[in-house]
N, C-alpha and C. Protein backbone atom coordinates (compact mmCIF):
# COMPACT_ATOMS: atom_id res chain seq x y z
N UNK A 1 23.86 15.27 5.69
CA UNK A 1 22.74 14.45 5.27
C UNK A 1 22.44 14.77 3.80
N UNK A 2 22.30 13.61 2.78
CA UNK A 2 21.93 13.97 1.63
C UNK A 2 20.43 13.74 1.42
N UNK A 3 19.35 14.87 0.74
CA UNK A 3 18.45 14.41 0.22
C UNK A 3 18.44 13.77 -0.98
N UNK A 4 17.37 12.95 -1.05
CA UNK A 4 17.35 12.41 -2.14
C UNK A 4 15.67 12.24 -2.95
N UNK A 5 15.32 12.06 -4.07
CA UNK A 5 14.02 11.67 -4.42
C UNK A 5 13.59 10.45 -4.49
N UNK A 6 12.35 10.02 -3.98
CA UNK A 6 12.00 8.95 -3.96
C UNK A 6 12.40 7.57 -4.74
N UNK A 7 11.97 8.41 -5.85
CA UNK A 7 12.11 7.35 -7.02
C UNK A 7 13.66 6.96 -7.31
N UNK A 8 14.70 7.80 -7.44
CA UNK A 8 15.71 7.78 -7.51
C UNK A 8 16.43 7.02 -6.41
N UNK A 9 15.85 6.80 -5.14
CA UNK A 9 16.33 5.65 -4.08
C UNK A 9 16.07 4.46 -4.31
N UNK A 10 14.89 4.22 -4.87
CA UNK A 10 14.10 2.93 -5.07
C UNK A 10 14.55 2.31 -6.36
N UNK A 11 15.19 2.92 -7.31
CA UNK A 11 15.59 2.97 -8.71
C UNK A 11 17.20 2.12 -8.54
N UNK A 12 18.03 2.75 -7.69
CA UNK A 12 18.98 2.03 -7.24
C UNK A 12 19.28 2.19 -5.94
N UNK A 13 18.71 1.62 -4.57
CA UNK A 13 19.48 1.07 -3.58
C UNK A 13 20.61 0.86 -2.88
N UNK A 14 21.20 0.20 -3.91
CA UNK A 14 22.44 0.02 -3.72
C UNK A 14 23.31 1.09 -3.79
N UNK A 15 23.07 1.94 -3.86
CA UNK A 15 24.19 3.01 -4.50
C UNK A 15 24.04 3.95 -3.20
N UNK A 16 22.96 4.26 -2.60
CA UNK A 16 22.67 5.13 -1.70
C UNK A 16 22.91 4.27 -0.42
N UNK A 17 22.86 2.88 -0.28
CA UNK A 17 23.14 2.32 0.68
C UNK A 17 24.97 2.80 1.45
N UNK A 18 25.43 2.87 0.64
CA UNK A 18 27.12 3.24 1.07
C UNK A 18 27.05 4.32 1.62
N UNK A 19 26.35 5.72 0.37
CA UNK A 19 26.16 6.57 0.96
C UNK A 19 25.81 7.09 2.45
N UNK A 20 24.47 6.20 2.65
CA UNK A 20 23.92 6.66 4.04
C UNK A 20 24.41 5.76 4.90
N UNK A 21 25.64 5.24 5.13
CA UNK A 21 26.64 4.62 6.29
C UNK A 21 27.50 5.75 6.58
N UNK A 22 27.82 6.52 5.07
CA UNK A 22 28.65 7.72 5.49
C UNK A 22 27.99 8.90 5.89
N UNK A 23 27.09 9.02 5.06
CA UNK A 23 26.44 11.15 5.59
C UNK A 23 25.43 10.43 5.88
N UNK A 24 24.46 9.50 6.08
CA UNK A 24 23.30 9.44 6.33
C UNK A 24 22.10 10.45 4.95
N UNK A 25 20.92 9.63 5.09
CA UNK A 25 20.44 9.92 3.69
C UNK A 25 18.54 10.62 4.38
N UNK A 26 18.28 11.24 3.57
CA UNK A 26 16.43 11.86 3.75
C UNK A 26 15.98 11.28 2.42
N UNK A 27 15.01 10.44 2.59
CA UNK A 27 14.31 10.09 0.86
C UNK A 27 13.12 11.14 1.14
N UNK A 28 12.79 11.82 0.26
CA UNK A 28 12.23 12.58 -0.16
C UNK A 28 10.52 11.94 -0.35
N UNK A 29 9.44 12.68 -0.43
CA UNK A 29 8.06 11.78 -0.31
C UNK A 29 7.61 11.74 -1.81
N UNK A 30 7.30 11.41 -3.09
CA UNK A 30 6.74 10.88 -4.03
C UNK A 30 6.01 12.43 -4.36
N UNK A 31 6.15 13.23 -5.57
CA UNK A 31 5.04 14.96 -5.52
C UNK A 31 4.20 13.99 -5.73
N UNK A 32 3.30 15.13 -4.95
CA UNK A 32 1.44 14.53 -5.13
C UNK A 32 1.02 13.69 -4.65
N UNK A 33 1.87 12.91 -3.84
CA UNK A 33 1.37 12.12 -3.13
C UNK A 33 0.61 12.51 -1.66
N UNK A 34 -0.21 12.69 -0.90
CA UNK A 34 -0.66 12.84 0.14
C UNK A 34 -0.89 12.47 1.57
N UNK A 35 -0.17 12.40 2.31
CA UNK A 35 -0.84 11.91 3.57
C UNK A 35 -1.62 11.16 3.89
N UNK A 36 -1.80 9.94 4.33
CA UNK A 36 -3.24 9.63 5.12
C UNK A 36 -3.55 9.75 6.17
N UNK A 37 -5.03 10.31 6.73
CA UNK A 37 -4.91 10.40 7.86
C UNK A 37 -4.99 8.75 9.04
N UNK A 38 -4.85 9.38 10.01
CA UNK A 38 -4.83 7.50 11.20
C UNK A 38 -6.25 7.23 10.63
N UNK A 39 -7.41 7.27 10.62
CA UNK A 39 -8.60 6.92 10.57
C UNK A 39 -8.44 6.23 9.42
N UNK A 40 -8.30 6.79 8.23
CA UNK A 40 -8.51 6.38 6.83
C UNK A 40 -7.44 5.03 6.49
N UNK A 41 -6.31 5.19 7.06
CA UNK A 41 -5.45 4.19 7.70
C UNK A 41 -5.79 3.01 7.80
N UNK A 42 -6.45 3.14 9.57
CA UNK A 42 -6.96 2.30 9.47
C UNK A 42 -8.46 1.07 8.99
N UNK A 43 -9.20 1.92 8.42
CA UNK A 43 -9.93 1.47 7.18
C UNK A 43 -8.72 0.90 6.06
N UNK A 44 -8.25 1.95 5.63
CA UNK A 44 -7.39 0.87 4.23
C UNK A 44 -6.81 -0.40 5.09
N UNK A 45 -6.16 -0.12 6.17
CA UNK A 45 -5.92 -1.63 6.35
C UNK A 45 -6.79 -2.61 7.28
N UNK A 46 -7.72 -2.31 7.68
CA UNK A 46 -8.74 -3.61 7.57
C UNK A 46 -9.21 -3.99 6.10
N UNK A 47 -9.78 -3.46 5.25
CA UNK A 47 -9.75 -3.43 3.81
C UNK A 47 -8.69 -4.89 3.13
N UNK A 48 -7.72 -4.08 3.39
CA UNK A 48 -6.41 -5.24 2.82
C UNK A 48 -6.74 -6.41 4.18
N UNK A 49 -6.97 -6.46 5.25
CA UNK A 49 -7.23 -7.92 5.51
C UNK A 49 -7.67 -8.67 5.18
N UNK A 50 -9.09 -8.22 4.82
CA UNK A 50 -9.77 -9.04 4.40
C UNK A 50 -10.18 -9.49 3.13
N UNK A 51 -9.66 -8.69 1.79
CA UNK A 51 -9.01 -9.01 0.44
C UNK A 51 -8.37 -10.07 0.35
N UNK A 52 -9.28 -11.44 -0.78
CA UNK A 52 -8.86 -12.56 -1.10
C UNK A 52 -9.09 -13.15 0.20
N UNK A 53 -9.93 -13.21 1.03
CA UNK A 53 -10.80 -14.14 2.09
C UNK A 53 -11.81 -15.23 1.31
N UNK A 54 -12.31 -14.67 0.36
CA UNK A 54 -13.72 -15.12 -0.62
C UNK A 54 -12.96 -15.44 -1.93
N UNK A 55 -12.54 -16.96 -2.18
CA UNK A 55 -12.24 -17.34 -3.10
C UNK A 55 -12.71 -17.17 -3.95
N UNK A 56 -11.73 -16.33 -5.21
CA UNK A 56 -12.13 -16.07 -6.44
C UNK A 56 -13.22 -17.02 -7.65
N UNK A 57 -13.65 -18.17 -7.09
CA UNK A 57 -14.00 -18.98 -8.00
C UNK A 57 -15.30 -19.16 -7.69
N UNK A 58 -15.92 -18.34 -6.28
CA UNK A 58 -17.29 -18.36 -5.86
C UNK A 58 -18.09 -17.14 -6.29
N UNK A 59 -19.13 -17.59 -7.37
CA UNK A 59 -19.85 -16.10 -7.51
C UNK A 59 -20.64 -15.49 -6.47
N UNK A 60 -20.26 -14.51 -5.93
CA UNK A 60 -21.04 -13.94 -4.67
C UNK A 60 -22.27 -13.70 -5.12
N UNK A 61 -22.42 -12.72 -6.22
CA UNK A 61 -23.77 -12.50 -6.68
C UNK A 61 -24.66 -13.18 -7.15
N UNK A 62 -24.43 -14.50 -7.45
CA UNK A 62 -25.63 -15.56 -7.52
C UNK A 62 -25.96 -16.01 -6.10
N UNK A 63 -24.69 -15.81 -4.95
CA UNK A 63 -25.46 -16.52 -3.67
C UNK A 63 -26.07 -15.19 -3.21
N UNK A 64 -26.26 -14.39 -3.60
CA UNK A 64 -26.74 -13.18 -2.87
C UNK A 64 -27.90 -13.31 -3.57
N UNK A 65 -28.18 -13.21 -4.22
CA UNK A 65 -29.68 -13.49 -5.34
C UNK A 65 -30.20 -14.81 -4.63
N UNK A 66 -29.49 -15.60 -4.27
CA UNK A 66 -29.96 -16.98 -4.17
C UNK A 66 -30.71 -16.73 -2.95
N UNK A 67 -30.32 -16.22 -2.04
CA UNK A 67 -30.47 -15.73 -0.42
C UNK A 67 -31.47 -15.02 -0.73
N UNK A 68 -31.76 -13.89 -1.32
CA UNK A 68 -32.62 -13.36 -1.29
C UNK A 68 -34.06 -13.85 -1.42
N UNK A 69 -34.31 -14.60 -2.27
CA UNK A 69 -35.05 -15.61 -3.40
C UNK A 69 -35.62 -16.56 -2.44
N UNK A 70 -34.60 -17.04 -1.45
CA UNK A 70 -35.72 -17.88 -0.43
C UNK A 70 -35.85 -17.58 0.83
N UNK A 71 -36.21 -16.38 0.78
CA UNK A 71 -36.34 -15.31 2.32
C UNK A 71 -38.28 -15.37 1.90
């Protein structure tokens, strides 16, 4: 099995693809990058669901002022 570094897999593909048909390959994790835990997980991805739901061309903060204003 060859290791390899992240970036250096992603950089060229193709090259490691042959490779890991023959020895099989480990990509290596990004330094400094960290873990997430399941919880935080899944927060970031409800997060990304619902990103770009609220078309960019509606100012929220005038209807939020607006709402307020006739309460």
């Amino acid at each position: 099995m060859i290791a390899i570094p992240y970036n250096d897999f992603f950089e060229n593909p193709g090259l490691y693809q042959k490779k890991a048909e023959l020895f099989g390959i480990k990509i290596l994790p990004k330094k400094g990058e960290k873990k997430v835990s399941k919880r935080t997980q899944k927060k970031l991805d409800a997060l990304n669901a619902v990103v770009g739901i609220i078309p960019s061309t509606i100012n929220v903060d005038s209807l939020l002022q607006e709402r307020r204003t006739s309460k």
